[in-house]
Protein backbone atom coordinates (compact mmCIF):
# COMPACT_ATOMS: atom_id res chain seq x y z
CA UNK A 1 32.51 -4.77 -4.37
CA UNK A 2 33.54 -4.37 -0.67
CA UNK A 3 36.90 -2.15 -1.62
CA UNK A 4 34.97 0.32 -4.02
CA UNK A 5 35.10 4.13 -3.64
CA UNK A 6 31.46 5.74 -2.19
CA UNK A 7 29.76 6.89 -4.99
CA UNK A 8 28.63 10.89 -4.77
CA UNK A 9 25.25 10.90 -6.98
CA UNK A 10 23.01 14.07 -7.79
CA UNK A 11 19.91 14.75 -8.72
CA UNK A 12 18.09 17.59 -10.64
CA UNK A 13 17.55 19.42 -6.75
CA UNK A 14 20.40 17.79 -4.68
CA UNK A 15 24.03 16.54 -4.08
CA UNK A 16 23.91 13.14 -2.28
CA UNK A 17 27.46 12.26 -0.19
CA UNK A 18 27.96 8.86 1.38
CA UNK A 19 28.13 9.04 4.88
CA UNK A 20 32.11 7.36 4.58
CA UNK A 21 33.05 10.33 3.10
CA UNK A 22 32.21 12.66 6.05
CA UNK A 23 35.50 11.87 7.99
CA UNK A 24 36.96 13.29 5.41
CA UNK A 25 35.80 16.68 5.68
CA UNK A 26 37.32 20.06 7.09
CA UNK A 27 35.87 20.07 11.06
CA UNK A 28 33.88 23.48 10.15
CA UNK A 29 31.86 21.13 7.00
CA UNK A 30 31.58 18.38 9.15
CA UNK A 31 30.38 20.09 12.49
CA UNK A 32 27.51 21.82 10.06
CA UNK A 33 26.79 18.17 8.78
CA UNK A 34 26.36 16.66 11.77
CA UNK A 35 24.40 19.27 13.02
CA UNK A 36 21.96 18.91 9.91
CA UNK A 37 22.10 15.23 10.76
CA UNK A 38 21.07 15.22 14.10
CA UNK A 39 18.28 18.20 12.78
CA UNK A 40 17.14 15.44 10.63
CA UNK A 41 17.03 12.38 12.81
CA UNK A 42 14.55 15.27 15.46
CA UNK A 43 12.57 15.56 13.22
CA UNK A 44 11.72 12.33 11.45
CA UNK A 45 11.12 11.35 15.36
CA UNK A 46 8.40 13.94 15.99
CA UNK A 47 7.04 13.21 12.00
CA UNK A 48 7.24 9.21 12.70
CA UNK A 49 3.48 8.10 13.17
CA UNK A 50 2.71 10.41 10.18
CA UNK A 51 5.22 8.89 7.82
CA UNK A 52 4.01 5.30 8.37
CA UNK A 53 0.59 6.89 7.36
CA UNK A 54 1.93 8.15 4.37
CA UNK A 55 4.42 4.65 3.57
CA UNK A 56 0.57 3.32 3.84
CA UNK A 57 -0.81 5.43 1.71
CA UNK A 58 1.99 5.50 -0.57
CA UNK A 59 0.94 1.35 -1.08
CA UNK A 60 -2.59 1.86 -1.96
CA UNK A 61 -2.49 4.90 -4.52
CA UNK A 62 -1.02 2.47 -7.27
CA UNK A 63 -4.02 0.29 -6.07
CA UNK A 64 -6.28 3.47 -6.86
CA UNK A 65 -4.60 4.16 -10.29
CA UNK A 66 -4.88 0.82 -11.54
CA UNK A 67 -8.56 0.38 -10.73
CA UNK A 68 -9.14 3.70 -12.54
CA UNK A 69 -7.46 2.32 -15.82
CA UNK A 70 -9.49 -1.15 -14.84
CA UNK A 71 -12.85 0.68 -14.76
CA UNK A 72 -11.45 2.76 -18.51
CA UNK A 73 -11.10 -0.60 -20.06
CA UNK A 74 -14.03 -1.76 -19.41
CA UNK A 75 -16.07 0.86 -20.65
CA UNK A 76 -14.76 1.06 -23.89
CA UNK A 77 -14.16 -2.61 -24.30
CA UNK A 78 -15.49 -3.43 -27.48
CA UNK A 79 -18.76 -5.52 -27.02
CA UNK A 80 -19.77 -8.36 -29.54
CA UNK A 81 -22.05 -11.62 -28.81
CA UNK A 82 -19.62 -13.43 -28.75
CA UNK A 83 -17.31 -15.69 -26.37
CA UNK A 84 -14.09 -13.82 -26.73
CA UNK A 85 -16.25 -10.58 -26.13
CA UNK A 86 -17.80 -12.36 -22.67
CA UNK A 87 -14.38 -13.80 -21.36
CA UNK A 88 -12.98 -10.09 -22.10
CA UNK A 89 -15.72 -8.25 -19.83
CA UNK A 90 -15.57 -11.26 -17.59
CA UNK A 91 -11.77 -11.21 -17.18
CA UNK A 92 -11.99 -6.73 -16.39
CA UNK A 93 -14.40 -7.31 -14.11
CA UNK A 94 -12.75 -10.02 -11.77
CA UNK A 95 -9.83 -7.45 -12.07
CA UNK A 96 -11.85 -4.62 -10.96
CA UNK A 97 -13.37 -6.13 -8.15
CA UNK A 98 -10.21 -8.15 -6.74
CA UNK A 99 -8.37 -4.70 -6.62
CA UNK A 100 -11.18 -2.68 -5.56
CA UNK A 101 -11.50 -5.07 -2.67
CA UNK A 102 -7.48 -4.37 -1.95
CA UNK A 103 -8.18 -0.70 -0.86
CA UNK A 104 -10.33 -2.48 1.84
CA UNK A 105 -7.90 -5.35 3.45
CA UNK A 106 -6.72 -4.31 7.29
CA UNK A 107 -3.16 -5.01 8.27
CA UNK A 108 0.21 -4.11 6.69
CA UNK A 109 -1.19 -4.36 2.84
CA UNK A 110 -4.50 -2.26 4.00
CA UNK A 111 -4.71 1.81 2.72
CA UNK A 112 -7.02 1.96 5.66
CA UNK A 113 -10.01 3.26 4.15
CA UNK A 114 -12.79 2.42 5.66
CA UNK A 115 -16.79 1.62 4.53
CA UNK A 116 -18.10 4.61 6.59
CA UNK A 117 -15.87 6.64 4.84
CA UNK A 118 -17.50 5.93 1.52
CA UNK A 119 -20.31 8.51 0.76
CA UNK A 120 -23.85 6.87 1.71
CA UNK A 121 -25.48 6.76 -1.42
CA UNK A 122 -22.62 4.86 -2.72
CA UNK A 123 -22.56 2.10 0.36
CA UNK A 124 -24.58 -1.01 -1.21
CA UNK A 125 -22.89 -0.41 -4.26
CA UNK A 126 -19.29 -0.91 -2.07
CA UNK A 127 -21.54 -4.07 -0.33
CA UNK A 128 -22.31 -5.51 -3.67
CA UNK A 129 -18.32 -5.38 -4.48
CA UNK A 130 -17.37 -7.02 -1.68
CA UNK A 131 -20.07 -9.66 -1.54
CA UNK A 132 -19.19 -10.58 -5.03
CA UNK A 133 -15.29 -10.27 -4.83
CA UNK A 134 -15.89 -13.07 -2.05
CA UNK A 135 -18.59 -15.07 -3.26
CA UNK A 136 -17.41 -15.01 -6.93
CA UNK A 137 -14.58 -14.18 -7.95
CA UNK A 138 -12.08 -15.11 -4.79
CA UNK A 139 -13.74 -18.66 -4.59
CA UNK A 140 -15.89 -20.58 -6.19
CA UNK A 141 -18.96 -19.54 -4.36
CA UNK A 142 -22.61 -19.61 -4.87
CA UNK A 143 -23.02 -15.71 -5.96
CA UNK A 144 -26.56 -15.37 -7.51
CA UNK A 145 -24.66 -13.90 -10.70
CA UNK A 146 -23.13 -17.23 -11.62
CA UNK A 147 -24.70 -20.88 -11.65
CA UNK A 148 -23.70 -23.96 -13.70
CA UNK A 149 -25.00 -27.60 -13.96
CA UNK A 150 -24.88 -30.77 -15.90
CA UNK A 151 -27.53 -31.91 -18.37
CA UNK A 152 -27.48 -35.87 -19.28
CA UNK A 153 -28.76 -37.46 -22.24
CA UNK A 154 -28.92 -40.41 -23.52
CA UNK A 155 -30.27 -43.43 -26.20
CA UNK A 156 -29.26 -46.79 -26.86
CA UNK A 157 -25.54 -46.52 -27.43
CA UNK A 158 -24.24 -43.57 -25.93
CA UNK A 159 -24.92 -41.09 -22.93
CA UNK A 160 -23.85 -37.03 -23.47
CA UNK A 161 -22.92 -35.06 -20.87
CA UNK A 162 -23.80 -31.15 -21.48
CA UNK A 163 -21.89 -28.71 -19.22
CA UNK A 164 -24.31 -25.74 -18.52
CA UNK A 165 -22.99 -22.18 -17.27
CA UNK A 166 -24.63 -19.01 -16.69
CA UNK A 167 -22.91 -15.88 -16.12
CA UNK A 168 -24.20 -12.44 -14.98
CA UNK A 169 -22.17 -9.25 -15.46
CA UNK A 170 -22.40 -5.68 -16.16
CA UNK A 171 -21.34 -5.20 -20.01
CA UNK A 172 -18.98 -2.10 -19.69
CA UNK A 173 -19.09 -1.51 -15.88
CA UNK A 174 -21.78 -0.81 -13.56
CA UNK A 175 -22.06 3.12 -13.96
CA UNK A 176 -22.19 3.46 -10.11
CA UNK A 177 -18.68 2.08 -9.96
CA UNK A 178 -17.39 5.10 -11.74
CA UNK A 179 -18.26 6.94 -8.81
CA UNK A 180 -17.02 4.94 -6.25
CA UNK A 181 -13.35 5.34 -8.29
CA UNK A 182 -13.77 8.77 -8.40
CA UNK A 183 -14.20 9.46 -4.65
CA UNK A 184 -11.17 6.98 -4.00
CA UNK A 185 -9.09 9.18 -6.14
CA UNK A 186 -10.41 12.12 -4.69
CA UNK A 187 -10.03 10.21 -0.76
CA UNK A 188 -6.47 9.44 -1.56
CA UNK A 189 -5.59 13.05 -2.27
CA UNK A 190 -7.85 14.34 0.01
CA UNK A 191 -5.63 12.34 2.66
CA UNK A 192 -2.01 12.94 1.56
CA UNK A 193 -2.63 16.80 2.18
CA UNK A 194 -3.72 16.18 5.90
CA UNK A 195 -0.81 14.44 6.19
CA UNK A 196 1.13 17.07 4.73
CA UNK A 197 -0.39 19.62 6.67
CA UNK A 198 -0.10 17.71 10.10
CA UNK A 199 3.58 17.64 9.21
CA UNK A 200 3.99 21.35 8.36
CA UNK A 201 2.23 22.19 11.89
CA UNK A 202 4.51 19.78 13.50
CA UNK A 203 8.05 20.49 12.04
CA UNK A 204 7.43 23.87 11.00
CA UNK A 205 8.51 22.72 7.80
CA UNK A 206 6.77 22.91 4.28
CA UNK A 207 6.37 19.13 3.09
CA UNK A 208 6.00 18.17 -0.76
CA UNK A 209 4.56 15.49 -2.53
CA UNK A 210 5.21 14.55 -6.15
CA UNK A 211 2.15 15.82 -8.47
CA UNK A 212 1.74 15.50 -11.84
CA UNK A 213 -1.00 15.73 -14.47
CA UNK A 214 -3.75 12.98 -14.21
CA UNK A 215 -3.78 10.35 -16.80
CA UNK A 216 -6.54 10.93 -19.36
CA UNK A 217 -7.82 7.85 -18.49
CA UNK A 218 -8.19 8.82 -14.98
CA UNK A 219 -10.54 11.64 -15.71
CA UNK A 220 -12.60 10.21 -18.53
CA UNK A 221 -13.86 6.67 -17.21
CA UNK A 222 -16.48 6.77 -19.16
């Protein structure tokens, strides 16, 4: 509502004041405030480039954590012969390789990562990913894991059509892609601290990122 007080809010570190409310301080409080303002606003314009970096980074290491739990799924989805088994392994892997294909996009919605940054060894199995994410599972392509047809048959009174599908896939994951999750994760980390650092040198100032404990799915893919 436009004629409601500012609302002072705190956390478990800080005391958060509107800015309204500054007009309303003693002149010694609000000369240090300002100050502290304007300290702010210099440095956030020397830190700028860096911060857009991390806002960028910021958007792909959900990306990261959710191909991690992804890749956990499907190793220890349960595996049966049967067609809720196949749809269940066909269904984790379009969702691995749609958001393992994310980390790659350019433009706003892109992490930035790159292919050359992706250990060598581990480059056709990145190739493979994308090939497939586009012939596959982003259209309806002609990837040489996938081909379908019609069979016709018929007699005197009747002809039967017979829809006929084929489906490759890895049952469980291809083991290779547990390594290409584990160097994102690793990447991703690897790149917030450069960040960090860049901004210490900068500002002069010590800057912190939240970090917690790694999901146990994280570290135990397989």
């Amino acid at each position: 509502m436009e004629n409601s007080p500012p609302v002072i809010w705190e956390d478990d570190e800080y005391v958060y004041v509107p800015e309204e409310l500054f007009k309303h301080l003693p002149p010694e409080y609000l000369e240090a405030v300002e100050a502290r303002k304007q300290q702010g606003s210099n440095i956030l314009q020397i830190a700028d480039n860096d911060i857009k970096s991390l806002i960028r980074l910021a958007n792909a290491i959900p990306t990261t954590a959710v191909l991690s739990y992804i890749y956990h799924r499907l190793r220890t989805a349960k595996f049966d012969r049967t067609i809720e088994a196949l749809m269940e392994q066909e269904m984790l892997t379009t969702a691995f390789v749609v958001t393992y294909s994310r980390l790659f996009v350019s433009g706003n919605g892109g992490s930035g990562v790159a292919r050359d940054q992706i250990p060598a060894p581990l480059r056709a199995v990145h190739d493979d990913l994308i090939e497939i994410r586009h012939q596959r599972y982003a259209h309806n392509g002609g990837h040489e894991t996938i081909s379908s047809g019609v069979r016709i048959d018929f007699d005197d009174t009747e002809v039967r059509i017979n829809l006929q599908v084929s489906l490759g896939l890895y049952v469980g994951g291809r083991d290779e892609w547990d390594e290409l999750v584990t160097f994102l994760n690793a990447h991703m980390h690897e790149r917030i601290h450069k960040i960090l650092g860049r901004l210490k040198a900068k500002t002069g100032y010590d800057w912190k990122f939240p970090v917690g404990p790694a999901p146990a799915w994280i570290s135990k893919s397989n």
